[in-house]
Protein backbone atom coordinates (compact mmCIF):
# COMPACT_ATOMS: atom_id res chain seq x y z
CA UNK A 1 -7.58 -21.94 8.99
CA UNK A 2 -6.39 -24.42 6.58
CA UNK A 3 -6.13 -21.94 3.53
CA UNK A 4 -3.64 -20.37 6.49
CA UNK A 5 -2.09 -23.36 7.41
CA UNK A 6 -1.46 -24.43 3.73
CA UNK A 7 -0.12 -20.78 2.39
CA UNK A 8 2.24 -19.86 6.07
CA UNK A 9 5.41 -19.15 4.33
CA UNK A 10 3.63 -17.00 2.05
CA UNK A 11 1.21 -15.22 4.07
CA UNK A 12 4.27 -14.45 5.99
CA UNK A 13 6.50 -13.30 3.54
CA UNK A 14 3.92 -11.03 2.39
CA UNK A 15 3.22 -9.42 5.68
CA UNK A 16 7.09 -8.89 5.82
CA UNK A 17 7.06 -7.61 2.26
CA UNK A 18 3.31 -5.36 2.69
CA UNK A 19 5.17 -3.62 5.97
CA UNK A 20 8.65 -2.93 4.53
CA UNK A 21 7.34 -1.21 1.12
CA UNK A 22 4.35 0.63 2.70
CA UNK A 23 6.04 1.74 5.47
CA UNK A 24 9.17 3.18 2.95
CA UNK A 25 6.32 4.47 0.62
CA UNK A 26 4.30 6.71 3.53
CA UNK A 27 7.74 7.88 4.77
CA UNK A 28 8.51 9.44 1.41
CA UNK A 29 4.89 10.57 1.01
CA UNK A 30 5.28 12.19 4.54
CA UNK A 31 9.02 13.24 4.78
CA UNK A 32 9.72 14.11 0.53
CA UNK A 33 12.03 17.30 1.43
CA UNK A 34 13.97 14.86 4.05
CA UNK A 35 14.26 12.21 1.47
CA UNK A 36 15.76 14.15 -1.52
CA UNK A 37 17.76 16.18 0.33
CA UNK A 38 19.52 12.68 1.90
CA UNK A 39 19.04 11.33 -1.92
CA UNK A 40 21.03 14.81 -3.71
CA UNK A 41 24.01 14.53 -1.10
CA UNK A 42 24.29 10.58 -1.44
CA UNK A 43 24.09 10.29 -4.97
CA UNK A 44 26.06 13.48 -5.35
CA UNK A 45 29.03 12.13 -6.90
CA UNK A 46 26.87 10.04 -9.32
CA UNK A 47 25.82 9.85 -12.72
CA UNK A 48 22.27 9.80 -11.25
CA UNK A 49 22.50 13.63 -9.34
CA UNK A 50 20.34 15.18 -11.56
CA UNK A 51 17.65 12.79 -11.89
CA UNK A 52 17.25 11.86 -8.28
CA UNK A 53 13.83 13.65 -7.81
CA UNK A 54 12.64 11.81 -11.00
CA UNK A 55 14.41 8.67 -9.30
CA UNK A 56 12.60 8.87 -5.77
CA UNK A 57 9.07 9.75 -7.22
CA UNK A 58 9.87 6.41 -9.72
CA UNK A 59 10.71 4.46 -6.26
CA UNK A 60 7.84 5.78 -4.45
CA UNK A 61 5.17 4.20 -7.03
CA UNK A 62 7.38 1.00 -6.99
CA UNK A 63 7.33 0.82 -3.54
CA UNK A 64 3.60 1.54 -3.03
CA UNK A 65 2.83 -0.66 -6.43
CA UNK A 66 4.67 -4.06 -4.25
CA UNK A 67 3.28 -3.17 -0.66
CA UNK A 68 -0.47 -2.53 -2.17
CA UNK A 69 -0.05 -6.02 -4.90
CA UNK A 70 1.43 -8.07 -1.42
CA UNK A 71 -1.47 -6.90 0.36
CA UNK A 72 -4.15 -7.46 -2.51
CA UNK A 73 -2.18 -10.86 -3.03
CA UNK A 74 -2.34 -11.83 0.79
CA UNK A 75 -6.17 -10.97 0.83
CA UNK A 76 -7.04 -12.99 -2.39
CA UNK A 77 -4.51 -15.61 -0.84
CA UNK A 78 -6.53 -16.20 2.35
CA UNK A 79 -10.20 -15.51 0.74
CA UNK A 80 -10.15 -17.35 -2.49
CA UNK A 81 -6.51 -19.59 -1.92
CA UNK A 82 -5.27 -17.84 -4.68
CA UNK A 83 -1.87 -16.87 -5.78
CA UNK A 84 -1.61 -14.75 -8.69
CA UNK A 85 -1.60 -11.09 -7.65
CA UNK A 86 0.66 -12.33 -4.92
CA UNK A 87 3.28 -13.46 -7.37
CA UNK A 88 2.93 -10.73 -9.55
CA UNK A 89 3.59 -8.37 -5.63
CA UNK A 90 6.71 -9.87 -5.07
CA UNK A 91 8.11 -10.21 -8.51
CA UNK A 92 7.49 -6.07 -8.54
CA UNK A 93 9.29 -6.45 -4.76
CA UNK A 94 12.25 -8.00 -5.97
CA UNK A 95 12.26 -5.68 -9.03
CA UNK A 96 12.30 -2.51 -6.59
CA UNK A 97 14.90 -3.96 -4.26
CA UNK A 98 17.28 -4.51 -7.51
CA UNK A 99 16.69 -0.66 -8.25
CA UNK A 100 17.45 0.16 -4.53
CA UNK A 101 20.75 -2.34 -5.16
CA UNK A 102 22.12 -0.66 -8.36
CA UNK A 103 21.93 2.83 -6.79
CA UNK A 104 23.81 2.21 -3.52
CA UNK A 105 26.31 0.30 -5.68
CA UNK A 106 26.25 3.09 -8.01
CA UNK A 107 27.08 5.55 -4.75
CA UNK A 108 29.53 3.14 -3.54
CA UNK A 109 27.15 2.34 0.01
CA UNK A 110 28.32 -1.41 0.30
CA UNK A 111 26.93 -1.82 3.73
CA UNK A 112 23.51 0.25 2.12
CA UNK A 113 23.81 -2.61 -0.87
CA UNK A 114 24.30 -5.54 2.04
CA UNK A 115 20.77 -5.05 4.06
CA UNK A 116 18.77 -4.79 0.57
CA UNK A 117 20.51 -7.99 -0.11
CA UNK A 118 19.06 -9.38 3.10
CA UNK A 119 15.00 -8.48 1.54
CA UNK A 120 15.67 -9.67 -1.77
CA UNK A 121 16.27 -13.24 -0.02
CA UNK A 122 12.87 -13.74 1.14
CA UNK A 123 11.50 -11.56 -1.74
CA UNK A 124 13.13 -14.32 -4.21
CA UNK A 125 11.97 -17.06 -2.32
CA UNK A 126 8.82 -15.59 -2.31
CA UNK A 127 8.60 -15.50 -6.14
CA UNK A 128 10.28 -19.07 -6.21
CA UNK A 129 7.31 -20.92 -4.12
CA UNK A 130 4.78 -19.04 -5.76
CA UNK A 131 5.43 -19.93 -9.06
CA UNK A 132 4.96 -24.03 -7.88
């Protein structure tokens, strides 16, 4: 309880970080055709048209790469009171938000851009505590 207690904020950004990335990961596992097809016709008008099923299989390993470091992080976290594959999670986090960031600027989606702004906050402050 006190490795808990002493690691909250981080434990809890991670769960919030583990279920955002793993959930987008197995929905593009699960629904590919769905994804692309939304991906082609919002990115149509984009220098990025022609790469986007390069793009979303690139996303889908950086997605899957944070959720799976968070979780390995949060387990060595709360077993050993460790930090260092949790770091190394969310710096890969906020690395995959700021690809999700340039490509709805890039497709003009400024309300798309807004709500990735709103995980890269914690995501930052994730990397910002853990590096204390």
């Amino acid at each position: 309880m006190d490795t808990f207690m002493h690691f909250v904020t981080e434990i809890l950004i991670l769960i919030f970080l583990i279920i955002v990335f793993v959930q987008s990961g197995i929905d593009k596992v699960f629904d590919w055709k769905g994804n692309l097809t939304w991906l082609q016709e919002h990115f149509s008008d984009t220098p990025l048209h022609k790469l986007v099923p390069i793009l979303l299989g690139t996303l889908l390993l950086m997605e899957m790469a944070s959720g799976i470091l968070c979780a390995v992080g949060l387990y060595q976290m709360l077993i050993m009171g460790e930090s260092h594959v949790a770091l190394y999670g969310s710096i890969i986090s906020c690395i995959t938000l700021l690809m999700l960031m340039f490509g709805q600027r890039l497709a003009k989606d400024y309300e798309g851009a807004k709500t990735i702004a709103v995980y890269f906050v914690p995501a930052i402050f994730l990397v910002y505590i853990l590096q204390k």
